[in-house]
Protein backbone atom coordinates (compact mmCIF):
# COMPACT_ATOMS: atom_id res chain seq x y z
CA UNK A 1 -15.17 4.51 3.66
CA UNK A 2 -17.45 1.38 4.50
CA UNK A 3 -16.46 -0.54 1.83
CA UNK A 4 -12.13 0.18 3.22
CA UNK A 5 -13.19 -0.76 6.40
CA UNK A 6 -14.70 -4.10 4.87
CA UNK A 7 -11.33 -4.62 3.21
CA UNK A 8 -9.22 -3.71 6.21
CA UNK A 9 -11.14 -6.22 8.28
CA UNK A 10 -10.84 -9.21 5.49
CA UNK A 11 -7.15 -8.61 5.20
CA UNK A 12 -7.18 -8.38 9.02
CA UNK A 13 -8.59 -11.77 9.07
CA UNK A 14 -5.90 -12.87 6.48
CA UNK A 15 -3.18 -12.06 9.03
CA UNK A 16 -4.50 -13.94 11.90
CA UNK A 17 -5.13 -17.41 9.54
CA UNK A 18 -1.39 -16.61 8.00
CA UNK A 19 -0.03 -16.64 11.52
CA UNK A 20 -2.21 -19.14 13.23
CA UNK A 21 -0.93 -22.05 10.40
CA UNK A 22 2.92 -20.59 10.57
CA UNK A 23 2.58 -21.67 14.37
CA UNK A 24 2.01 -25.15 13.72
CA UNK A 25 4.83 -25.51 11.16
CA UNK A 26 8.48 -26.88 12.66
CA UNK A 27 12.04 -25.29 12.14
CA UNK A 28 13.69 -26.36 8.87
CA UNK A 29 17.21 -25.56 8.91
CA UNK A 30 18.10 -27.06 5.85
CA UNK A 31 17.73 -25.79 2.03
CA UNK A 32 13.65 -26.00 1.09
CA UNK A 33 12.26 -28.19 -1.77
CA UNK A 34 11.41 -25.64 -4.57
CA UNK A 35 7.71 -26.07 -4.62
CA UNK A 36 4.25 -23.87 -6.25
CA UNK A 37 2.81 -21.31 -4.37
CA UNK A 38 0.32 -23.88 -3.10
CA UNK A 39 0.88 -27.65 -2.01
CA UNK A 40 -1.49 -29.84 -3.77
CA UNK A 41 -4.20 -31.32 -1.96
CA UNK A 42 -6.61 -34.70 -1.76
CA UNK A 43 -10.07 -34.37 -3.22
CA UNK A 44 -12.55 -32.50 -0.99
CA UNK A 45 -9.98 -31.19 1.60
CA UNK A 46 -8.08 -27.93 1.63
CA UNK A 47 -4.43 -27.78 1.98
CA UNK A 48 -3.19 -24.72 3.54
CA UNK A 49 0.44 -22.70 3.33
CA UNK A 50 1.52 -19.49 4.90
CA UNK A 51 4.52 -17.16 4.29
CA UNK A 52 5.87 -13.62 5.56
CA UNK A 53 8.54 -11.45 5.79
CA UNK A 54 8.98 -8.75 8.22
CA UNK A 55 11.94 -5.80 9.37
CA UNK A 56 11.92 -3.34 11.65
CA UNK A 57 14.97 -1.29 11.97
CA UNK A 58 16.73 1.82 11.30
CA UNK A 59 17.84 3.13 7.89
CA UNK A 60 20.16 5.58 7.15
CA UNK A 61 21.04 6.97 3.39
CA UNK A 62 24.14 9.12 3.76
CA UNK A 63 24.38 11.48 0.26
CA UNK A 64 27.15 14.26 0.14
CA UNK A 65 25.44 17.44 1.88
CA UNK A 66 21.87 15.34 2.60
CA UNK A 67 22.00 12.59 4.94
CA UNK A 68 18.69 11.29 5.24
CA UNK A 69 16.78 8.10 7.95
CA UNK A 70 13.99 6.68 9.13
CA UNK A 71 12.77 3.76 11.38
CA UNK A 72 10.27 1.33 9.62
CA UNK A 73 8.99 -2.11 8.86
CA UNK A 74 9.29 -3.26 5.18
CA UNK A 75 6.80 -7.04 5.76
CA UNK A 76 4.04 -8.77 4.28
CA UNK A 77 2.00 -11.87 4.58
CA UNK A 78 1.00 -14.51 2.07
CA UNK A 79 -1.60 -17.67 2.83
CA UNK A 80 -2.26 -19.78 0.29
CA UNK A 81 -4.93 -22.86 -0.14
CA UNK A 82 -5.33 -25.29 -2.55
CA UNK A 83 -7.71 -28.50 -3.22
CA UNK A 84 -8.21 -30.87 -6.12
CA UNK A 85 -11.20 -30.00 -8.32
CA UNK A 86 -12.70 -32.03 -11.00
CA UNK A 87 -9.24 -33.25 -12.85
CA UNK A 88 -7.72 -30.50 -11.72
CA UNK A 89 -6.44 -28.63 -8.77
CA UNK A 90 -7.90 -25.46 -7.72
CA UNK A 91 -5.09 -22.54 -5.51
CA UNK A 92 -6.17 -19.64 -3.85
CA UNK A 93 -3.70 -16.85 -2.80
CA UNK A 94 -3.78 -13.82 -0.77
CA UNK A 95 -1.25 -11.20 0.36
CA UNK A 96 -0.91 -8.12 2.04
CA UNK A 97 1.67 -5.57 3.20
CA UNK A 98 1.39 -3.33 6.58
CA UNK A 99 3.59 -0.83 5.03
CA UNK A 100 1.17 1.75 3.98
CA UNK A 101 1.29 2.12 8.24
CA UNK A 102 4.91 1.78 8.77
CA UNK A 103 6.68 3.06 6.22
CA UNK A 104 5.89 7.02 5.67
CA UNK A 105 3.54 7.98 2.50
CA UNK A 106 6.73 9.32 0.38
CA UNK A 107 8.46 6.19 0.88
CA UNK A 108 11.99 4.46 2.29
CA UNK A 109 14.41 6.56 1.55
CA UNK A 110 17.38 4.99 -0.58
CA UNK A 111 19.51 6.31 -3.30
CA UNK A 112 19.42 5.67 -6.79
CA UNK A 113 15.88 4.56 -6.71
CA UNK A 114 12.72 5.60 -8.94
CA UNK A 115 9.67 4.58 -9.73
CA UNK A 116 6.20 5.63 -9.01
CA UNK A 117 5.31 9.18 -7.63
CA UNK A 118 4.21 10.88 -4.21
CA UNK A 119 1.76 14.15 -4.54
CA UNK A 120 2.10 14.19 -8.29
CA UNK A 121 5.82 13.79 -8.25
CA UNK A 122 7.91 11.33 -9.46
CA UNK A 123 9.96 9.61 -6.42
CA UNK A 124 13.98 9.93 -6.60
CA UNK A 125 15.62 8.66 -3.29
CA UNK A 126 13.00 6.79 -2.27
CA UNK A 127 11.34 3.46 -2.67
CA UNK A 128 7.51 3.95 -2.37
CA UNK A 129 5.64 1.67 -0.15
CA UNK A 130 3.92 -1.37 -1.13
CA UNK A 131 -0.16 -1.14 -1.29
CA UNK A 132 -2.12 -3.07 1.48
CA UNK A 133 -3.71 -5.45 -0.93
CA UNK A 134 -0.44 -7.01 -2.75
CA UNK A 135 -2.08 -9.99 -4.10
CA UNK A 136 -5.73 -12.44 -4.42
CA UNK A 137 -6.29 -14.56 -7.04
CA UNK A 138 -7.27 -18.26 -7.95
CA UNK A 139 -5.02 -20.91 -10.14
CA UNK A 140 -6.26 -23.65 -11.60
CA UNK A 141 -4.24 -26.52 -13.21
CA UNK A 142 -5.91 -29.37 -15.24
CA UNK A 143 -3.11 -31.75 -15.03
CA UNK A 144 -2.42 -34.54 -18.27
CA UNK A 145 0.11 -37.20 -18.58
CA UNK A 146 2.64 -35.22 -20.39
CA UNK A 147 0.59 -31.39 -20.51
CA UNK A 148 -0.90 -29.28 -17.24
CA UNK A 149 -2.42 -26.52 -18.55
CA UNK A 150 -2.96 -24.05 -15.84
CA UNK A 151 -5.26 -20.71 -16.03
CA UNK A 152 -5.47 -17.89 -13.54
CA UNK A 153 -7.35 -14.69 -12.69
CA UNK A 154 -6.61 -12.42 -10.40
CA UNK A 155 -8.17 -9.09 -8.51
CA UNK A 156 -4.20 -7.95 -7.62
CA UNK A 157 -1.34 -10.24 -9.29
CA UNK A 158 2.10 -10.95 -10.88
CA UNK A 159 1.38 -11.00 -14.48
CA UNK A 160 3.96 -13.27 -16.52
CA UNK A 161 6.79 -11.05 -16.90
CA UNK A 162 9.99 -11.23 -15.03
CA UNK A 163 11.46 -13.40 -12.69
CA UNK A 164 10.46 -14.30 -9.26
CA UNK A 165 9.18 -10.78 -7.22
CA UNK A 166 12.51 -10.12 -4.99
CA UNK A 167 10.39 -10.36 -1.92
CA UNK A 168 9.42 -13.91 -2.55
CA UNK A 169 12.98 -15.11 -3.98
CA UNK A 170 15.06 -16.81 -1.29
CA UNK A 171 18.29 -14.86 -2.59
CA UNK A 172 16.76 -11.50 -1.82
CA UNK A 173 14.53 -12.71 1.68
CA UNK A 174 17.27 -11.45 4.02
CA UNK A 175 17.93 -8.01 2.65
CA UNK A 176 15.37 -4.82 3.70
CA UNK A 177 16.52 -3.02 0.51
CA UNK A 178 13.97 -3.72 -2.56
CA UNK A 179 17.02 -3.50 -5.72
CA UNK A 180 17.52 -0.29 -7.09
CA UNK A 181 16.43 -2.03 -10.88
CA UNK A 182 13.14 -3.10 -9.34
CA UNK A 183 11.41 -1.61 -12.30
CA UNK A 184 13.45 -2.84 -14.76
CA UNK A 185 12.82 -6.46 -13.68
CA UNK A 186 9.90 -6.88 -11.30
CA UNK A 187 7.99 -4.11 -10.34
CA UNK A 188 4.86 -5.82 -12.04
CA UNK A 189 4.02 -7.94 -8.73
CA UNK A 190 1.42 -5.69 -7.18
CA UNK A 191 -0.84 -5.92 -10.84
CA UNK A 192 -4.50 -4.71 -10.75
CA UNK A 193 -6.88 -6.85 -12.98
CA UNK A 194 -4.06 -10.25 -14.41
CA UNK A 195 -5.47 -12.97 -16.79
CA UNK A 196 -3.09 -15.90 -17.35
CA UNK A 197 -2.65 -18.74 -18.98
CA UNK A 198 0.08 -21.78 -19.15
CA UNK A 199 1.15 -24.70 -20.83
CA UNK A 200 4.18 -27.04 -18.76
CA UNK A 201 5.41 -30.24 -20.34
CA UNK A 202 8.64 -31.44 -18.26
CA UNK A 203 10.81 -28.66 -17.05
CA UNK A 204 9.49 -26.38 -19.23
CA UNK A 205 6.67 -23.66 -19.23
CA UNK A 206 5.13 -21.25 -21.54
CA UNK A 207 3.29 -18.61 -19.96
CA UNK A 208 1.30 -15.58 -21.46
CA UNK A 209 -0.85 -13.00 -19.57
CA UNK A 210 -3.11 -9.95 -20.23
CA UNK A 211 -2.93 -6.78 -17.59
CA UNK A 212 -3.52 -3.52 -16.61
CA UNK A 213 0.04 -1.74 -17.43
CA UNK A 214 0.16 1.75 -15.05
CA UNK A 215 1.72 1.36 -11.74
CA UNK A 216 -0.59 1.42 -8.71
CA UNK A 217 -1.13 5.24 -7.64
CA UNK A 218 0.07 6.62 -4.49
CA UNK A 219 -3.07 5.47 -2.47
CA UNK A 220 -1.88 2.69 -0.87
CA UNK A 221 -5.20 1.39 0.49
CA UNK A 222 -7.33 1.28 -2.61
CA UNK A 223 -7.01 -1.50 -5.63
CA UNK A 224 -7.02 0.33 -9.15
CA UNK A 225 -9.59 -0.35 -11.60
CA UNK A 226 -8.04 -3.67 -14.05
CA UNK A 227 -7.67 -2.65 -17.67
CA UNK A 228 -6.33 -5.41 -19.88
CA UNK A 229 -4.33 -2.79 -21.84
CA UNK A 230 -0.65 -4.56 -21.66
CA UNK A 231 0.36 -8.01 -22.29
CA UNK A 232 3.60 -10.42 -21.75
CA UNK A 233 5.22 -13.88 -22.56
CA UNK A 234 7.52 -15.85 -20.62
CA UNK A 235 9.00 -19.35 -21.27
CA UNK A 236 10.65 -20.74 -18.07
CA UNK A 237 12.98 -23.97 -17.24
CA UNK A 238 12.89 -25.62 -13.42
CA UNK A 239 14.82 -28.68 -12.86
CA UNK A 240 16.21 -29.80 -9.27
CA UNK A 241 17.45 -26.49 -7.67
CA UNK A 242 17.75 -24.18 -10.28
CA UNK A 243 15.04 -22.35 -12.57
CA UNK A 244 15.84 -19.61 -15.63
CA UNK A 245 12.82 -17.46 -17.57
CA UNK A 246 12.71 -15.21 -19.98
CA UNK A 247 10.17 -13.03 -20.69
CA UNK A 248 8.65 -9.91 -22.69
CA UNK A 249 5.87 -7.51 -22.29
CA UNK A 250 4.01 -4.42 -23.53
CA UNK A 251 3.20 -2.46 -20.77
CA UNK A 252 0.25 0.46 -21.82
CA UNK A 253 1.71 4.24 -20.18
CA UNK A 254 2.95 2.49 -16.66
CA UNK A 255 3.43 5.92 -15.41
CA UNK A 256 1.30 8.87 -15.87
CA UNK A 257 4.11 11.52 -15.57
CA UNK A 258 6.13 9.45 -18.85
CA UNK A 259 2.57 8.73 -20.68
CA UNK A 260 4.52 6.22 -23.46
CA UNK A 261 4.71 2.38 -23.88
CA UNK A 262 7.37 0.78 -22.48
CA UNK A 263 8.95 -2.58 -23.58
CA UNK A 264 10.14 -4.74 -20.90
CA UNK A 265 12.90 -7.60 -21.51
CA UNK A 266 14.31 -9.54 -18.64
CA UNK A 267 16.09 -12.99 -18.25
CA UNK A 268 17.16 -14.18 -15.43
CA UNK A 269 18.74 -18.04 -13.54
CA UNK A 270 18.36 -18.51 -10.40
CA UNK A 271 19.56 -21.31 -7.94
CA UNK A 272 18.23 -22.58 -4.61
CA UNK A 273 19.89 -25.71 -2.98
CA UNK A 274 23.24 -26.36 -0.96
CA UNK A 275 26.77 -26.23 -1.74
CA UNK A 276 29.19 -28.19 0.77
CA UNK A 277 25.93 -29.31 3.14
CA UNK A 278 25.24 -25.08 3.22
CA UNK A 279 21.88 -24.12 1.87
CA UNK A 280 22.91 -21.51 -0.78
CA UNK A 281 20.38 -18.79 -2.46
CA UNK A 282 21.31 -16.85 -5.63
CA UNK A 283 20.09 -15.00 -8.82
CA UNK A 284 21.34 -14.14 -11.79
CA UNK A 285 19.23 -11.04 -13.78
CA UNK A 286 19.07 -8.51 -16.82
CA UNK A 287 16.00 -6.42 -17.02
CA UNK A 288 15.79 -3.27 -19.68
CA UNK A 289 13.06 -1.12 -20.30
CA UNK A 290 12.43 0.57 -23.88
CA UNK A 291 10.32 3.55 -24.08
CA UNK A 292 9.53 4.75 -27.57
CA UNK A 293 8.59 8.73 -27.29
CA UNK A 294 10.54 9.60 -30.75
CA UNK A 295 13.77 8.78 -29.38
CA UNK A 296 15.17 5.12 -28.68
CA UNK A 297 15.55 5.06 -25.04
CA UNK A 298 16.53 2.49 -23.24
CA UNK A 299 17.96 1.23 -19.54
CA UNK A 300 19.33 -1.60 -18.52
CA UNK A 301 19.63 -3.43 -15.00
CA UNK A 302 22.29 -6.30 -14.47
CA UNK A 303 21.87 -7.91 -10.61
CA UNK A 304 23.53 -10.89 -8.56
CA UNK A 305 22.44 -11.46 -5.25
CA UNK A 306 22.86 -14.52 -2.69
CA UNK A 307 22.12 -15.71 0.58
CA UNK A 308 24.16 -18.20 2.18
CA UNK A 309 23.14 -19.92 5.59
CA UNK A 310 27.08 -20.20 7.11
CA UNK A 311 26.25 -21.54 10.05
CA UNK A 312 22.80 -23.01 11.68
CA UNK A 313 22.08 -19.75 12.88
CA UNK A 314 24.21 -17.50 10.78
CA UNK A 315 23.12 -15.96 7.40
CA UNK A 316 25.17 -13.60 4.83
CA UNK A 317 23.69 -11.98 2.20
CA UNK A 318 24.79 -9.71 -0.49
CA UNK A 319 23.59 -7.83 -3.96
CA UNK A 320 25.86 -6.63 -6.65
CA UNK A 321 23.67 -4.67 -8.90
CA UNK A 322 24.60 -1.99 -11.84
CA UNK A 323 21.73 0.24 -13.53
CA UNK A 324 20.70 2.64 -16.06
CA UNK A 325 18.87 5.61 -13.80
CA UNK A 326 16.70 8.75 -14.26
CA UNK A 327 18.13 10.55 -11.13
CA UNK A 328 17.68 13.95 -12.79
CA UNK A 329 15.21 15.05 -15.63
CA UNK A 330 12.32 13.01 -13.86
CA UNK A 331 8.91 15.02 -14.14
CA UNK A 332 5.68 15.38 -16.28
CA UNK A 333 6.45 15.00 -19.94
CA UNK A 334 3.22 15.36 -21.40
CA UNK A 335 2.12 12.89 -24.45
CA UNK A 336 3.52 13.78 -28.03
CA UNK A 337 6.58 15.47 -26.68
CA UNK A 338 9.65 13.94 -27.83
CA UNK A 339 11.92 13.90 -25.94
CA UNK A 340 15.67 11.90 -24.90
CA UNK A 341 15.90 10.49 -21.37
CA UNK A 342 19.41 11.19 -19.72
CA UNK A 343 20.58 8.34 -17.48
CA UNK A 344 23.00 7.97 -15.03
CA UNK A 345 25.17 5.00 -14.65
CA UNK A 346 25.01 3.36 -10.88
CA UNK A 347 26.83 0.42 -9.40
CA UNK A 348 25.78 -0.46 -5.80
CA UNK A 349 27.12 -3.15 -3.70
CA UNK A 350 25.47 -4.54 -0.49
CA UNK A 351 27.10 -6.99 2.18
CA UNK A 352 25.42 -8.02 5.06
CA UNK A 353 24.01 -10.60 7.65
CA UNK A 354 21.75 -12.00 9.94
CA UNK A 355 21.94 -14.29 13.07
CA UNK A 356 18.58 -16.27 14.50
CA UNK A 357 18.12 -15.63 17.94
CA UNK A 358 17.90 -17.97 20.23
CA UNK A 359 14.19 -18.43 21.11
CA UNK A 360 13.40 -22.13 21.44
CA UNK A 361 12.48 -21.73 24.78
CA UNK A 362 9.20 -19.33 23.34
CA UNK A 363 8.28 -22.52 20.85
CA UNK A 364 8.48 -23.23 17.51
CA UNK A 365 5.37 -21.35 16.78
CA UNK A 366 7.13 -18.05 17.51
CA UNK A 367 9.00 -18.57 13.94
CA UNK A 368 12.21 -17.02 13.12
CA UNK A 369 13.22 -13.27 14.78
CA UNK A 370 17.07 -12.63 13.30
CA UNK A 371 18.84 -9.60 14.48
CA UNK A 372 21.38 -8.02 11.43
CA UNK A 373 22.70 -5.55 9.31
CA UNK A 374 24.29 -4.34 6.09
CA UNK A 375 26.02 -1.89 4.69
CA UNK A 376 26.10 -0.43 0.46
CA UNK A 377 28.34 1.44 -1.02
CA UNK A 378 28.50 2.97 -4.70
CA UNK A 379 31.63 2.31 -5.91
CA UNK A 380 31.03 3.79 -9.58
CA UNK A 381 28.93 6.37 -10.71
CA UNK A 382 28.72 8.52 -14.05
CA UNK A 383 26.92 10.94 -15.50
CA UNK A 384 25.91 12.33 -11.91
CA UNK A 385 26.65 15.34 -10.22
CA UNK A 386 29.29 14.50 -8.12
CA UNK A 387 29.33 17.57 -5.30
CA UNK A 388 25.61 16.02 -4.82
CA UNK A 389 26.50 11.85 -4.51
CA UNK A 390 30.14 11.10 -4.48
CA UNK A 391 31.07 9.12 -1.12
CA UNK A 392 27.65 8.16 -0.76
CA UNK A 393 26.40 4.86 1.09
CA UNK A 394 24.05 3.51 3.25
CA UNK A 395 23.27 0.45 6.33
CA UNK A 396 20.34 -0.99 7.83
CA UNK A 397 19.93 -2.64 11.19
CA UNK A 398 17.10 -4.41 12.13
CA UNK A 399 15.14 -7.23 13.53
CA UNK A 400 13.57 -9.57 11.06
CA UNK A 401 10.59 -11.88 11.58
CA UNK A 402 9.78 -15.06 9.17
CA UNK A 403 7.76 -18.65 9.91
CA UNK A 404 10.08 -21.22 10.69
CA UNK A 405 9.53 -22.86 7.69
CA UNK A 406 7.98 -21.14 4.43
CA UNK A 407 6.97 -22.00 1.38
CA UNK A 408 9.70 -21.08 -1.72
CA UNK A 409 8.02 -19.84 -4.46
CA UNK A 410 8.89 -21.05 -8.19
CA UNK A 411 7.99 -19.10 -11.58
């Protein structure tokens, strides 16, 4: 208990330095300059950056017979230093989510999505909250005329598999709903124990990592013991606003009720610039799992999302998605049983937006507060039981907080 209470207190602290630099930053209406996690800095002095997200609102899940809603906060907070060392440049990075205190312990409820467990079962309908500790690590790139090589640990990380984490992508920044193919694609971000290393020459990077492969368990305030048991590659392209990966990975048993290796694939191209003067947002992904338990099962997520800034105010968002699910025939299936996985077949489209209020008069420092909405519906759906989820759909209204200018975050 002592030592949670030490880690409360140090993430605590994190908060107060994340929000104390946001209030010095201005507005910045305009699309932002794709940049690292961490601005560069002169020798001997720190350069600081701070990010965040954060909802509150109401969310309602309508299923045939089961309506189900809550009111929560999906957020987190990011600050990030970074100062040249020796030939290099040394980043530091630290981020945390509230939501093990205001989302509830089994999760947000929203259909279609899996992954992870509550009291030893595996979560359907619900997306589980993030732990309190999301990320702190250290990067450090030795830069050459033509090479940087760049090497990173980290206690809690993003290994090198997958594009960039949805909550950190500009396309995604708007919407409260994490995508239903989260774990074909991303759900790697919250990583106990990551070792990485990286070679960029000109607009191209080769990445590789080693990691601990389960998911974090349903303790939300604890950090898992790091096991370099799994391992990934990803070779990625960034030139003006646009950036494309693709990676592959071995993840070691990532969930104790399917104790197998899984396989993760993904590719994905993602743009972040202006069309017509209009700062535009979007991403382009495939992610696919492959378990091999004696049968070759595999599922597949395809995903398009965008946020366009209409007006100076005005924001619309939106997230076409269409995924290979376990809704039914999710529970313990102990090591050496064989067994095939039955899938159904979702489509889900979301369409929403969100205006700035009109706060100048508080100061800059306040950062942005948005009031919005959205609404999904499921327009297609096989292999499901239809007297249970035909009709079904779901909206979200809410108040969202962000600094009024944040850093954009490149993979």
């Amino acid at each position: 208990m002592p030592g949670r209470l030490i880690q409360i207190t140090v993430l605590a602290t994190l908060i107060g330095l994340a929000a104390s630099s946001a209030s010095a930053q201005q507005p910045d209406q305009a699309a932002p300059e794709p940049h690292h996690h961490a601005d560069t800095a002169a020798a001997g002095t720190w350069s600081w950056t701070s990010d965040g997200n954060a909802f509150f609102g109401y969310n309602y899940q309508q299923r045939k017979y089961a309506d189900f809603s809550a009111w929560e906060s999906q957020n987190w907070f990011m600050l990030g230093g970074s100062r040249a060392v020796g030939k290099g440049h040394l980043a530091i990075e630290g981020m945390l989510s509230l939501e093990p205190f205001t989302i509830k312990a089994q999760g947000s409820p929203q259909l279609f999505q899996t992954g992870e467990s509550y009291q030893r079962t595996p979560n359907v309908n619900y997306q589980h909250p993030h732990d309190l500790l999301m990320a702190l690590g250290a990067t450090y790139r030795l830069e050459r005329a033509r090479v940087h090589y760049v090497f990173g640990a980290d206690l809690v990380g993003s290994p090198t598999l997958g594009p960039t984490p949805f909550m950190h992508r500009e396309s995604a920044r708007d919407n409260p709903e994490v995508p239903i193919g989260h774990h074909s694609l991303d759900s790697t971000h919250i990583t106990p124990g990551v070792l990485r290393f990286g070679i960029e020459t000109g607009p191209m990077s080769f990445e590789t990592s080693a990691f601990r492969g389960a998911e974090p368990d349903e303790d939300r305030l604890n950090v898992e013991r790091p096991a370099l048991d799994s391992w990934a590659v990803r070779v990625g392209w960034h030139r003006g606003p646009w950036q494309a990966q693709m990676s592959g990975g071995r993840l070691h048993e990532p969930e104790w009720f399917e104790p197998y290796n899984v396989t993760r694939l993904t590719a994905s191209i993602g743009f972040n610039g202006a069309i017509a003067s209009r700062a535009l947002a979007a991403t382009v992904a495939w992610g696919q799992n492959r378990e091999f338990n004696g049968y070759d099962n595999k599922d597949d997520s395809y995903l398009l999302e965008w946020d366009l800034r209409a007006t100076g105010a005005m924001s619309i968002y939106g997230r076409a998605e269409k995924s290979a699910k376990q809704i039914f025939g999710l529970g313990l299936h102990p090591k050496g049983f064989s067994h095939p996985h039955f899938y159904s077949h979702i489509s889900a489209l979301t369409i929403g937006a969100v205006r700035d209020l009109p706060l100048a008069g508080l100061g800059a420092g306040i950062g942005r507060v948005g009031v919005g909405g959205d609404v999904t519906w499921y327009p297609t759906m096989t292999d499901l039981v239809l007297d249970l989820y035909e009709g079904s759909h779901s909206y979200h209204v809410f108040l969202r907080w962000r600094p009024a200018r944040a850093a954009v975050h490149v993979h």
